[in-house]
PDB file of N, CA and C in Angstrom:
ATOM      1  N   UNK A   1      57.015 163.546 110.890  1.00  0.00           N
ATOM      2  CA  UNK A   1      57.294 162.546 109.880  1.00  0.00           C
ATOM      3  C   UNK A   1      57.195 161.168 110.530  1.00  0.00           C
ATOM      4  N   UNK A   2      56.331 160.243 110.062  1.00  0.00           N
ATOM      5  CA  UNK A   2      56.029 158.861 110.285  1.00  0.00           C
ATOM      6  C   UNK A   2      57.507 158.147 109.454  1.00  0.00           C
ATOM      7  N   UNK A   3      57.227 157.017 110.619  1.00  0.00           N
ATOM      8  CA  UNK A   3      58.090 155.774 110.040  1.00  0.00           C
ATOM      9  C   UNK A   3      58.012 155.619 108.298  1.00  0.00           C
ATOM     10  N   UNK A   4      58.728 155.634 107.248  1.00  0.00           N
ATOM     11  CA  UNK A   4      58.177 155.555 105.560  1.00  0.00           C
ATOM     12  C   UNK A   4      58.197 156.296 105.072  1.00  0.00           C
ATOM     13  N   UNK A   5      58.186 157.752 106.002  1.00  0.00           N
ATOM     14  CA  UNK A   5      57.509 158.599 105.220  1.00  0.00           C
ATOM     15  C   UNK A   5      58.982 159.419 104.796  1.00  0.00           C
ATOM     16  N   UNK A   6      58.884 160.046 103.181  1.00  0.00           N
ATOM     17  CA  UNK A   6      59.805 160.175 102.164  1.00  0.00           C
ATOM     18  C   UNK A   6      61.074 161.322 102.903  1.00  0.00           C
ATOM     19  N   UNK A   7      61.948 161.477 103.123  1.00  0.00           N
ATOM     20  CA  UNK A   7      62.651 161.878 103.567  1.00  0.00           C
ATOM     21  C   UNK A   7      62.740 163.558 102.782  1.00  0.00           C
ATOM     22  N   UNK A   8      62.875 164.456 103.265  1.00  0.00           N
ATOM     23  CA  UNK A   8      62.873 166.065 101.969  1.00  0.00           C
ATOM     24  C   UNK A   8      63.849 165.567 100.757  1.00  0.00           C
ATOM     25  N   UNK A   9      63.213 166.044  99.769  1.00  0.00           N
ATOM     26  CA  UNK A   9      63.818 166.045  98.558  1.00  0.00           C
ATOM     27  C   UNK A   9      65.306 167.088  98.588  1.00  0.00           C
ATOM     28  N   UNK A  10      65.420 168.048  99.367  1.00  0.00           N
ATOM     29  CA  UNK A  10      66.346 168.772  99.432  1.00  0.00           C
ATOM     30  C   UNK A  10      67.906 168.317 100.450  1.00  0.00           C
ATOM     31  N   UNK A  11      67.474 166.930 101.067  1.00  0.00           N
ATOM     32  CA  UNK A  11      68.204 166.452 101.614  1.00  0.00           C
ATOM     33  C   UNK A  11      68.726 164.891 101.878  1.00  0.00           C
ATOM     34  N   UNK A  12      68.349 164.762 100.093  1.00  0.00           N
ATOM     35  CA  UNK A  12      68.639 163.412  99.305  1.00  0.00           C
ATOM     36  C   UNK A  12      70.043 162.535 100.137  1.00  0.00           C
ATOM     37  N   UNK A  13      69.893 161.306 100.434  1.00  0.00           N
ATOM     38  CA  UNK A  13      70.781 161.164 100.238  1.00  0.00           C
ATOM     39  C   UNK A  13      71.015 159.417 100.126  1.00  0.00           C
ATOM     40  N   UNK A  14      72.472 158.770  99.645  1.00  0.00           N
ATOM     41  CA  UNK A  14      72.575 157.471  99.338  1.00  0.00           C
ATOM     42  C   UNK A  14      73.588 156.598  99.779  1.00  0.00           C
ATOM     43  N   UNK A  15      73.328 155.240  99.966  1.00  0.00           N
ATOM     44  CA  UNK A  15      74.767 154.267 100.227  1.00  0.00           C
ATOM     45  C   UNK A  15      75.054 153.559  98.937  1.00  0.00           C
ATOM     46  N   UNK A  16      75.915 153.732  98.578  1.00  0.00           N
ATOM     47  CA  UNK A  16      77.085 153.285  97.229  1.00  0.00           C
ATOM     48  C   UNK A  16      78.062 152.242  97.657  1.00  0.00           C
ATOM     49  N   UNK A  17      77.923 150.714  97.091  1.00  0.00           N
ATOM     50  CA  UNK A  17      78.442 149.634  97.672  1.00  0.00           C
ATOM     51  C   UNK A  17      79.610 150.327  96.834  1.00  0.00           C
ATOM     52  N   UNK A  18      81.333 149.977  97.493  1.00  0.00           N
ATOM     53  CA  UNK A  18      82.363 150.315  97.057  1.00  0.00           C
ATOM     54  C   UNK A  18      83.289 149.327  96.806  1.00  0.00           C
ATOM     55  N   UNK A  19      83.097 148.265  97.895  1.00  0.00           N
ATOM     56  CA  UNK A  19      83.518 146.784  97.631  1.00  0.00           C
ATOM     57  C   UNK A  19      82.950 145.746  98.380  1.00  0.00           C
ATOM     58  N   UNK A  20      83.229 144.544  98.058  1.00  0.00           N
ATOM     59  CA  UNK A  20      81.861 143.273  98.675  1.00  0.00           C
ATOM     60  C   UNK A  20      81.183 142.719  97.561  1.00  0.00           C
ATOM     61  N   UNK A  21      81.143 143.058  96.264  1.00  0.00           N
ATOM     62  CA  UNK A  21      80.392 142.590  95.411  1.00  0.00           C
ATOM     63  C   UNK A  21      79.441 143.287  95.301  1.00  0.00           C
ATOM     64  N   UNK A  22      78.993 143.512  93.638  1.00  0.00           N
ATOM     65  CA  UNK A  22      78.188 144.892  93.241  1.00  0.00           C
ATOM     66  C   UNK A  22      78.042 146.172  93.394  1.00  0.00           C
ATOM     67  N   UNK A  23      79.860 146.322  93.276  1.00  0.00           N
ATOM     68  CA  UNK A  23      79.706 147.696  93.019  1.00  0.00           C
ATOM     69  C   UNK A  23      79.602 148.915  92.849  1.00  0.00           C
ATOM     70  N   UNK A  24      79.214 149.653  93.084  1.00  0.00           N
ATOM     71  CA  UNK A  24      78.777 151.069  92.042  1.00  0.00           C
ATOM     72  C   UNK A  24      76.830 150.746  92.502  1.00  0.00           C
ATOM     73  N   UNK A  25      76.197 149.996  93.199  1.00  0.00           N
ATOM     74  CA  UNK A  25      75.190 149.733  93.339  1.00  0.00           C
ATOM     75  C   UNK A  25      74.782 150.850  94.626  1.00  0.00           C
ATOM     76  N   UNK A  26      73.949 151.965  94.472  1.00  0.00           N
ATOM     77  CA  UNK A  26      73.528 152.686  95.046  1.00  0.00           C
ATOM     78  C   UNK A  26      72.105 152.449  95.325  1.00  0.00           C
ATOM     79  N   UNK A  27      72.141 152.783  96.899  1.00  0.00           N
ATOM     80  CA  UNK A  27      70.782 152.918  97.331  1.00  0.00           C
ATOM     81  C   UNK A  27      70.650 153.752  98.233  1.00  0.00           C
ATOM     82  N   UNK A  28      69.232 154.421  97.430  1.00  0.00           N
ATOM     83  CA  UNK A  28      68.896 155.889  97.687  1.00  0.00           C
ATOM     84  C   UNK A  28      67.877 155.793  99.194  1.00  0.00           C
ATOM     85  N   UNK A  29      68.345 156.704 100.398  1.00  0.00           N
ATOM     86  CA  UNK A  29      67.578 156.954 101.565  1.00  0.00           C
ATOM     87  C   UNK A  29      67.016 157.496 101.745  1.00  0.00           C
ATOM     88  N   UNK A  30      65.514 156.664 100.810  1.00  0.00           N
ATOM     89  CA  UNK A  30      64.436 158.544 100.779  1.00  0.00           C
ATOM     90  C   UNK A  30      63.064 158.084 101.773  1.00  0.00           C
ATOM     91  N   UNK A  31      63.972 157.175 102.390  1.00  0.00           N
ATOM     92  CA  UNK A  31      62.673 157.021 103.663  1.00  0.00           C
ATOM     93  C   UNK A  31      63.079 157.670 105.357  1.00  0.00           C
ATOM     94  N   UNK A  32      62.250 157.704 106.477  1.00  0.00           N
ATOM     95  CA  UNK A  32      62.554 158.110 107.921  1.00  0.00           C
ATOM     96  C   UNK A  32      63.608 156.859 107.866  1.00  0.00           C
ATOM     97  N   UNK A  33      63.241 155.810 107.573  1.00  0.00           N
ATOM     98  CA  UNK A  33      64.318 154.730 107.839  1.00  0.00           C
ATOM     99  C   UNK A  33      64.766 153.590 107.259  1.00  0.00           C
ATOM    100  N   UNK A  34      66.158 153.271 107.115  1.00  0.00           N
ATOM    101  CA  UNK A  34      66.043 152.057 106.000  1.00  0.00           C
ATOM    102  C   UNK A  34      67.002 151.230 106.697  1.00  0.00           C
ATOM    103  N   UNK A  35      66.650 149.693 106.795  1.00  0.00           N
ATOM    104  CA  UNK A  35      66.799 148.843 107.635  1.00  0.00           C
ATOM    105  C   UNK A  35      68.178 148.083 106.784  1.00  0.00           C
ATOM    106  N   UNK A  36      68.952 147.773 106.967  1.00  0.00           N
ATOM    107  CA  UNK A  36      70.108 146.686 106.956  1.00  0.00           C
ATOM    108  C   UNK A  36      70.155 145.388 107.596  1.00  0.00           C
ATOM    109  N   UNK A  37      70.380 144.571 106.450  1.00  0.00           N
ATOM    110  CA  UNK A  37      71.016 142.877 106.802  1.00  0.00           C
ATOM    111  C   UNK A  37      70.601 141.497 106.055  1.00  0.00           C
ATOM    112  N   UNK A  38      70.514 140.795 106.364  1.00  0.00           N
ATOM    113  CA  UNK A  38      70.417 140.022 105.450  1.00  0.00           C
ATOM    114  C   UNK A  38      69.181 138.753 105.420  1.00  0.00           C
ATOM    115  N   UNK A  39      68.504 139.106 106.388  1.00  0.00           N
ATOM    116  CA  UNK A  39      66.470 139.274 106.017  1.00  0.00           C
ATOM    117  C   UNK A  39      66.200 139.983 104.653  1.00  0.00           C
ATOM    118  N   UNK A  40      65.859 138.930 103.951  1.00  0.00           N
ATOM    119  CA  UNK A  40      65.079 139.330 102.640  1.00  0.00           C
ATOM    120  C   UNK A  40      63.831 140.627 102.786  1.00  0.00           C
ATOM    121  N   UNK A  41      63.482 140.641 103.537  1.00  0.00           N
ATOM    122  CA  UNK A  41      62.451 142.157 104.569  1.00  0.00           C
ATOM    123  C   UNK A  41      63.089 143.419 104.460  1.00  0.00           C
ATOM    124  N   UNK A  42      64.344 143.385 104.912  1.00  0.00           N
ATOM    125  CA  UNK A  42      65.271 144.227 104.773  1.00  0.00           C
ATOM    126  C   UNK A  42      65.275 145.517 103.520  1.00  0.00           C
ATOM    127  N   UNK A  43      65.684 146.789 103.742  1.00  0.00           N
ATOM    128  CA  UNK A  43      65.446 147.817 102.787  1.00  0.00           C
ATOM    129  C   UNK A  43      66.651 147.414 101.970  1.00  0.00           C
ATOM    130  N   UNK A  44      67.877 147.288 102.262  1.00  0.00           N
ATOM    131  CA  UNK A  44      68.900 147.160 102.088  1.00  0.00           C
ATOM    132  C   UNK A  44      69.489 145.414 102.419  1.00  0.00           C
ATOM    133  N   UNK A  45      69.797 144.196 101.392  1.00  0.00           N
ATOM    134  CA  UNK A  45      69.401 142.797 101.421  1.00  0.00           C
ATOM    135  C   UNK A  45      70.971 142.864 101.196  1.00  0.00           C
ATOM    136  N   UNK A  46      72.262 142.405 102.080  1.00  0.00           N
ATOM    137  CA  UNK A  46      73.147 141.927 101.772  1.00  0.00           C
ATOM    138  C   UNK A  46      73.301 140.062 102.197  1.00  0.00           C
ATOM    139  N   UNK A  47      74.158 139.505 101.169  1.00  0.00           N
ATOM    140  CA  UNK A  47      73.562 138.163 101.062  1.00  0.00           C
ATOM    141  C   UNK A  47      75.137 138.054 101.641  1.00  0.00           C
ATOM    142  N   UNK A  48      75.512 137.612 102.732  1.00  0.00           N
ATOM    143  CA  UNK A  48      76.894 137.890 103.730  1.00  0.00           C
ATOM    144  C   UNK A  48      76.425 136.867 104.610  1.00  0.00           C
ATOM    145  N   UNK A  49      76.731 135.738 105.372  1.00  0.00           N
ATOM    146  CA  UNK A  49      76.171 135.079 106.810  1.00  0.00           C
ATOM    147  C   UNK A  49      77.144 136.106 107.696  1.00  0.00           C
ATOM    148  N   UNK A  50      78.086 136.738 107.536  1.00  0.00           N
ATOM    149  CA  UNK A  50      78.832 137.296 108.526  1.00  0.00           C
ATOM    150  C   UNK A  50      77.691 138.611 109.290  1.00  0.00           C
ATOM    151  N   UNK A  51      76.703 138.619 108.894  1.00  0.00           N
ATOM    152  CA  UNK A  51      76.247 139.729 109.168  1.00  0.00           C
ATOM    153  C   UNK A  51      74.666 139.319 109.638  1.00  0.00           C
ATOM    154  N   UNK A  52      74.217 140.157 110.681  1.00  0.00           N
ATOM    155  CA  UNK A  52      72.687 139.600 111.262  1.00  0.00           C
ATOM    156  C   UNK A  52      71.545 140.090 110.310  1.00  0.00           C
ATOM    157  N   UNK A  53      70.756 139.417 111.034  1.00  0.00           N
ATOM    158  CA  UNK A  53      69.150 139.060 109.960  1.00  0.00           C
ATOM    159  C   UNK A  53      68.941 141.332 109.569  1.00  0.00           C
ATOM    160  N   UNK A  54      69.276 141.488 111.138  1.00  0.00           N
ATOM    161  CA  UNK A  54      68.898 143.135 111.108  1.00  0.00           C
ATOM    162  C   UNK A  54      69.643 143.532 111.533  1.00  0.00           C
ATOM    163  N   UNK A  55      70.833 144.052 111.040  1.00  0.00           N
ATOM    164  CA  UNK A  55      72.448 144.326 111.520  1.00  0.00           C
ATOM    165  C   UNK A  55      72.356 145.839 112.179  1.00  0.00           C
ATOM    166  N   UNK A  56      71.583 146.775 111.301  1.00  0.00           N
ATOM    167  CA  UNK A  56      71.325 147.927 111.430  1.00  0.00           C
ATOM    168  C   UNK A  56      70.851 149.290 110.262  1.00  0.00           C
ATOM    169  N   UNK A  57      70.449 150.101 111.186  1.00  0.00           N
ATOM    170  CA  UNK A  57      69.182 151.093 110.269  1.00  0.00           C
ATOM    171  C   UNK A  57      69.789 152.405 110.292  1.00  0.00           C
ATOM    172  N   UNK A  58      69.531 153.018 109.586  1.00  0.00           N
ATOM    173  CA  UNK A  58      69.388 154.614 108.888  1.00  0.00           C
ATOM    174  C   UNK A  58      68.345 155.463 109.080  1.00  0.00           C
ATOM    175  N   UNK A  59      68.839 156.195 109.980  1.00  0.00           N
ATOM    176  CA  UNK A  59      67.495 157.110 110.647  1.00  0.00           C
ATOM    177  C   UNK A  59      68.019 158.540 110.141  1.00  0.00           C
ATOM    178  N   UNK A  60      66.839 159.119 109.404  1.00  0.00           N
ATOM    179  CA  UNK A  60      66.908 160.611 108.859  1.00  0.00           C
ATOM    180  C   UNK A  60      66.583 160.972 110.076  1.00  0.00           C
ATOM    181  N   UNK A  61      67.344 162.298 110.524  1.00  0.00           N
ATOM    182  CA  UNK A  61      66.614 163.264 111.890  1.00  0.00           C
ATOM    183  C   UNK A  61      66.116 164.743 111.260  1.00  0.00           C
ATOM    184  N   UNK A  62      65.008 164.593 111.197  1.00  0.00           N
ATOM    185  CA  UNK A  62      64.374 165.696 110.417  1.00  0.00           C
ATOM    186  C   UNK A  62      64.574 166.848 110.597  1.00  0.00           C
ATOM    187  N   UNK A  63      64.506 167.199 112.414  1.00  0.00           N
ATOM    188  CA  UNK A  63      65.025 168.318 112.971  1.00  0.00           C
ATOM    189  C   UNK A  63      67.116 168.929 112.990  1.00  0.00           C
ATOM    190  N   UNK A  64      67.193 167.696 112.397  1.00  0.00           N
ATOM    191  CA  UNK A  64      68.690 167.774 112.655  1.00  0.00           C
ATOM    192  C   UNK A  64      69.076 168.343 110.947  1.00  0.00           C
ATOM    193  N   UNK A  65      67.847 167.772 110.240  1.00  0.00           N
ATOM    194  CA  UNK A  65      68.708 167.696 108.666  1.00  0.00           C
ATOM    195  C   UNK A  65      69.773 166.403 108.315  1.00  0.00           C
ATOM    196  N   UNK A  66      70.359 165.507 109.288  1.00  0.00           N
ATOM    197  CA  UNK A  66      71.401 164.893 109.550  1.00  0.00           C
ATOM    198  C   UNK A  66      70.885 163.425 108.996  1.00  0.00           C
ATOM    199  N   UNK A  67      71.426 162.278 108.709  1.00  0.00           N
ATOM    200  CA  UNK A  67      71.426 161.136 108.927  1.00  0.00           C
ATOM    201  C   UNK A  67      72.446 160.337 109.983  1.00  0.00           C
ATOM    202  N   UNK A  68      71.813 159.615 110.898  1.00  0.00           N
ATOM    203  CA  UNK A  68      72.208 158.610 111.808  1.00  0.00           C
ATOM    204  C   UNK A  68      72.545 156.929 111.305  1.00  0.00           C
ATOM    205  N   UNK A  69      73.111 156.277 111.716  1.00  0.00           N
ATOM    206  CA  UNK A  69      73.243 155.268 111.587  1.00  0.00           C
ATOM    207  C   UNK A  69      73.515 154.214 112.863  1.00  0.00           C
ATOM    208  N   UNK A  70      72.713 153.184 112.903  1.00  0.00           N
ATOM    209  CA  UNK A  70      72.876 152.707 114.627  1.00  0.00           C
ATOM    210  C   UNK A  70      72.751 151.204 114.202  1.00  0.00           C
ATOM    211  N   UNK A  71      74.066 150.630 115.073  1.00  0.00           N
ATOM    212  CA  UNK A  71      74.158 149.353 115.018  1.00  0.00           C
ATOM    213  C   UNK A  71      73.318 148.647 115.650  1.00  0.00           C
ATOM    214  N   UNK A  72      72.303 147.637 115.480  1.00  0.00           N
ATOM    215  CA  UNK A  72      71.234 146.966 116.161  1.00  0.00           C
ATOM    216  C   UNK A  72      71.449 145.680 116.882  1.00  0.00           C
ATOM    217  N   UNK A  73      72.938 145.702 117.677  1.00  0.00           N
ATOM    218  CA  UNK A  73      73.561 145.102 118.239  1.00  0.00           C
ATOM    219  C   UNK A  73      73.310 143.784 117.888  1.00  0.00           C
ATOM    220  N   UNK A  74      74.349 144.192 116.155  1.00  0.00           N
ATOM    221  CA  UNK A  74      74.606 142.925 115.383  1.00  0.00           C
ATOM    222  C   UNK A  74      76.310 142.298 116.158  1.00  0.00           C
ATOM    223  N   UNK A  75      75.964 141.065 116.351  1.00  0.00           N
ATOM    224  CA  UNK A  75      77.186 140.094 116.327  1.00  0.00           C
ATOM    225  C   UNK A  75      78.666 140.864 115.675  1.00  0.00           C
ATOM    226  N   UNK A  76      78.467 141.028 115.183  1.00  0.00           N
ATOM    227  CA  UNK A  76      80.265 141.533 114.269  1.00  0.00           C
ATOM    228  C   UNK A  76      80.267 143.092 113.790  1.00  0.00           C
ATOM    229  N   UNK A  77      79.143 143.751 114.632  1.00  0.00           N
ATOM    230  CA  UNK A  77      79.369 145.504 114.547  1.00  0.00           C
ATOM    231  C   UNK A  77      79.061 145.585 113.281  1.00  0.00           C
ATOM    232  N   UNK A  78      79.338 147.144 112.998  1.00  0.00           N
ATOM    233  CA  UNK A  78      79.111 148.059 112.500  1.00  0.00           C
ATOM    234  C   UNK A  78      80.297 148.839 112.073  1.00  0.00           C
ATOM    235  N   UNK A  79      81.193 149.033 111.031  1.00  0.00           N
ATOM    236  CA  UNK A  79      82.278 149.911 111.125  1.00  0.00           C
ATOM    237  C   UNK A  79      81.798 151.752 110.692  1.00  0.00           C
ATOM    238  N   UNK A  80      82.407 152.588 110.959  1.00  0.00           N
ATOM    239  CA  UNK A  80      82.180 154.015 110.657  1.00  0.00           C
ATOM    240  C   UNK A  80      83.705 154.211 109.981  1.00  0.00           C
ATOM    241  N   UNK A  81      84.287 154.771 109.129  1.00  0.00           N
ATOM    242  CA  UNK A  81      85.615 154.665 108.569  1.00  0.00           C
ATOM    243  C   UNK A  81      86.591 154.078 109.739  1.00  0.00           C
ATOM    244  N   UNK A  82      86.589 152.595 109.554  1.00  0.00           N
ATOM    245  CA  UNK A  82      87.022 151.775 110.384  1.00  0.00           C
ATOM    246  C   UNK A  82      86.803 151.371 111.797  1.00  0.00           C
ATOM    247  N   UNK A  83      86.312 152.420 111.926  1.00  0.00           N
ATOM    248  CA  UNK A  83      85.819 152.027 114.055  1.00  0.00           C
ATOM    249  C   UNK A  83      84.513 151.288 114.006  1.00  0.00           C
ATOM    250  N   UNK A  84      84.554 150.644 114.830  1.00  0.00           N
ATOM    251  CA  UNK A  84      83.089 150.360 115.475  1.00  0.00           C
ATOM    252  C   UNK A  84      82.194 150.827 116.421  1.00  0.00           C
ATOM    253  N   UNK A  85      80.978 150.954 115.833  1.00  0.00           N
ATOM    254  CA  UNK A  85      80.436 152.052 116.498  1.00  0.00           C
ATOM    255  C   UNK A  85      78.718 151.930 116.737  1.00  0.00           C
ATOM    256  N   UNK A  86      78.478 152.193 117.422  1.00  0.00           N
ATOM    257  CA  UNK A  86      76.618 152.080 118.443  1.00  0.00           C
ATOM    258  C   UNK A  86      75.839 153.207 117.562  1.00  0.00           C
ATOM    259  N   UNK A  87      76.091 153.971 117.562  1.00  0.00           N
ATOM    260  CA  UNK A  87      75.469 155.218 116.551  1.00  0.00           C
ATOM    261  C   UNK A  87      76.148 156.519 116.623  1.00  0.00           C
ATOM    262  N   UNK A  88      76.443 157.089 115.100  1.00  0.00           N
ATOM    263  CA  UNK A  88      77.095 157.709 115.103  1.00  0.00           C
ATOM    264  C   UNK A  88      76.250 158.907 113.397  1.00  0.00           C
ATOM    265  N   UNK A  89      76.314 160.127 113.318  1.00  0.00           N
ATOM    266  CA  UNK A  89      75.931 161.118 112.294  1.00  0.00           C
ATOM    267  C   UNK A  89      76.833 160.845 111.103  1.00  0.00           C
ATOM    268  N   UNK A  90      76.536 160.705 109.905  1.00  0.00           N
ATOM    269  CA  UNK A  90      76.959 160.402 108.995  1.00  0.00           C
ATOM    270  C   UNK A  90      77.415 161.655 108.007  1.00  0.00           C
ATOM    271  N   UNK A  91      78.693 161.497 107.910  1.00  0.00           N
ATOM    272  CA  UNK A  91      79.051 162.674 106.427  1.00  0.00           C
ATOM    273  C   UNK A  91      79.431 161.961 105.213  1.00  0.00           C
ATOM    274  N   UNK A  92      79.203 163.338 104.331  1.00  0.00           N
ATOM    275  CA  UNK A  92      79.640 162.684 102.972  1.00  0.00           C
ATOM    276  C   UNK A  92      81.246 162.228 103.303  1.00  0.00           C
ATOM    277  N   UNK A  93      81.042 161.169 102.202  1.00  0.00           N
ATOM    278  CA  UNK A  93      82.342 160.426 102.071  1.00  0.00           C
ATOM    279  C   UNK A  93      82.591 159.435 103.009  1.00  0.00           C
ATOM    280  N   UNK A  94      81.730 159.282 104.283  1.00  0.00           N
ATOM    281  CA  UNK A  94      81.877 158.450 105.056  1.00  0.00           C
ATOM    282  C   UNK A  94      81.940 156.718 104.439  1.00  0.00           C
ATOM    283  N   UNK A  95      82.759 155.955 104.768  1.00  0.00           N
ATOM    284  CA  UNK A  95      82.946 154.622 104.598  1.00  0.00           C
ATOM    285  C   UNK A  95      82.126 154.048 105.823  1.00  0.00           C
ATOM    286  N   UNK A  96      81.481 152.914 105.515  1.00  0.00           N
ATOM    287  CA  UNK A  96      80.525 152.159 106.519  1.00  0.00           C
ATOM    288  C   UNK A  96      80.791 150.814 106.116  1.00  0.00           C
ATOM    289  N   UNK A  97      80.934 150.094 106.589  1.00  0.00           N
ATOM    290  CA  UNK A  97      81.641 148.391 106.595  1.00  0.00           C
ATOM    291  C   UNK A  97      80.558 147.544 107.825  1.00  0.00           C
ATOM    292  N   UNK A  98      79.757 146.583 106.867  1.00  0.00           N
ATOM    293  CA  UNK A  98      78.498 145.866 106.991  1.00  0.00           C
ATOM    294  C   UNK A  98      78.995 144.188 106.645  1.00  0.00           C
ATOM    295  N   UNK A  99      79.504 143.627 107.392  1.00  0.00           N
ATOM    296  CA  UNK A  99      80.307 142.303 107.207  1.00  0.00           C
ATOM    297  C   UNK A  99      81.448 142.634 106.049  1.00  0.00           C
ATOM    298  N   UNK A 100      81.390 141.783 104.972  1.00  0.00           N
ATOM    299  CA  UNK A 100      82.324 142.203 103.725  1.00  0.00           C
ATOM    300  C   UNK A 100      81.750 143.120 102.702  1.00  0.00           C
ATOM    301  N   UNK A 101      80.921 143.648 102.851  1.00  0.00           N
ATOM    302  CA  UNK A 101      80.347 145.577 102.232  1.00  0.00           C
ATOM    303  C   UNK A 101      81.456 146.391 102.490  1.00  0.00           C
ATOM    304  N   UNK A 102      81.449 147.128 101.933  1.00  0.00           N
ATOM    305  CA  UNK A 102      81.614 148.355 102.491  1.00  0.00           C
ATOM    306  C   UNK A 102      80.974 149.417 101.182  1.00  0.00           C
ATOM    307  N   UNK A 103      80.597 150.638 102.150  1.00  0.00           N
ATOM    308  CA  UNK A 103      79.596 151.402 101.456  1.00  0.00           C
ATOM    309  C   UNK A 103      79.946 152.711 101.734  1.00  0.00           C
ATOM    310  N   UNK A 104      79.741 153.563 100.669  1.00  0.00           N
ATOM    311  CA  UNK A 104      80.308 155.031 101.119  1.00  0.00           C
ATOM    312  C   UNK A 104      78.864 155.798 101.193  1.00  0.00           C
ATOM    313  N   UNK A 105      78.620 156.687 102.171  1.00  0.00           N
ATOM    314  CA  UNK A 105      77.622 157.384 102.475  1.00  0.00           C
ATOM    315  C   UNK A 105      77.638 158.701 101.422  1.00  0.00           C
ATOM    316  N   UNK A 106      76.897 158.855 100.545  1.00  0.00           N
ATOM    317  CA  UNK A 106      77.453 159.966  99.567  1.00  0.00           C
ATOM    318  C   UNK A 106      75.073 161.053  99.847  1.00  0.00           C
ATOM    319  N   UNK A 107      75.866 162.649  99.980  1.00  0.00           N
ATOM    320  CA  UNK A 107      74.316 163.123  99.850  1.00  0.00           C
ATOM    321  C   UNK A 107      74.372 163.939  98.402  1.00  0.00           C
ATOM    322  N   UNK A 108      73.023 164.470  97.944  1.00  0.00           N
ATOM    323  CA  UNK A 108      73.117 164.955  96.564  1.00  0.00           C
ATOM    324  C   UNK A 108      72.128 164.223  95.490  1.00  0.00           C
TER     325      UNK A 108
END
């Protein structure tokens, strides 16, 4: 699987802003990777200065089935249900905190 390329349909999965403004606003990770921050470029565009141009990305591991998440050694981290963290495997229900975001990792 190339960089883009659609992630299995059988192992859908999404970030659901929970608070920060907008929401209930889900976005679906149906690529190898989807980029975070607040570069208009960005897969994922939060409009925050607390947070870098490319804060950090979402890597499907194909062989794993799993999603990753890795901080791109943004200025003010990365939270994982409250910790801060370099990269870490993502479960449902997981909370992820992206300056004043926060987003729940939901698959399905």
């Amino acid at each position: 699987m190339s960089p883009g390329d659609a992630a299995p349909a059988a192992k859908r999965a999404a970030l659901v802003i929970r608070t920060g403004g907008f929401e209930g606003t889900r976005y679906e990770l149906g690529r190898s990777e989807t980029l975070i921050g607040r570069n208009p470029g960005t897969d994922i565009t939060l409009l925050d200065e607390g947070i870098s141009r490319e804060h950090a990305i979402v890597l499907y591991d194909e062989d794993e089935g799993s999603y990753v998440i890795e901080d791109l050694q943004s200025t003010n981290g990365t939270k994982v249900n409250g910790k801060r963290v370099r990269s870490v495997t993502l479960n449902p229900g997981d909370e992820i905190q992206i300056g004043q975001t926060l987003f729940e990792f939901v698959e399905g």
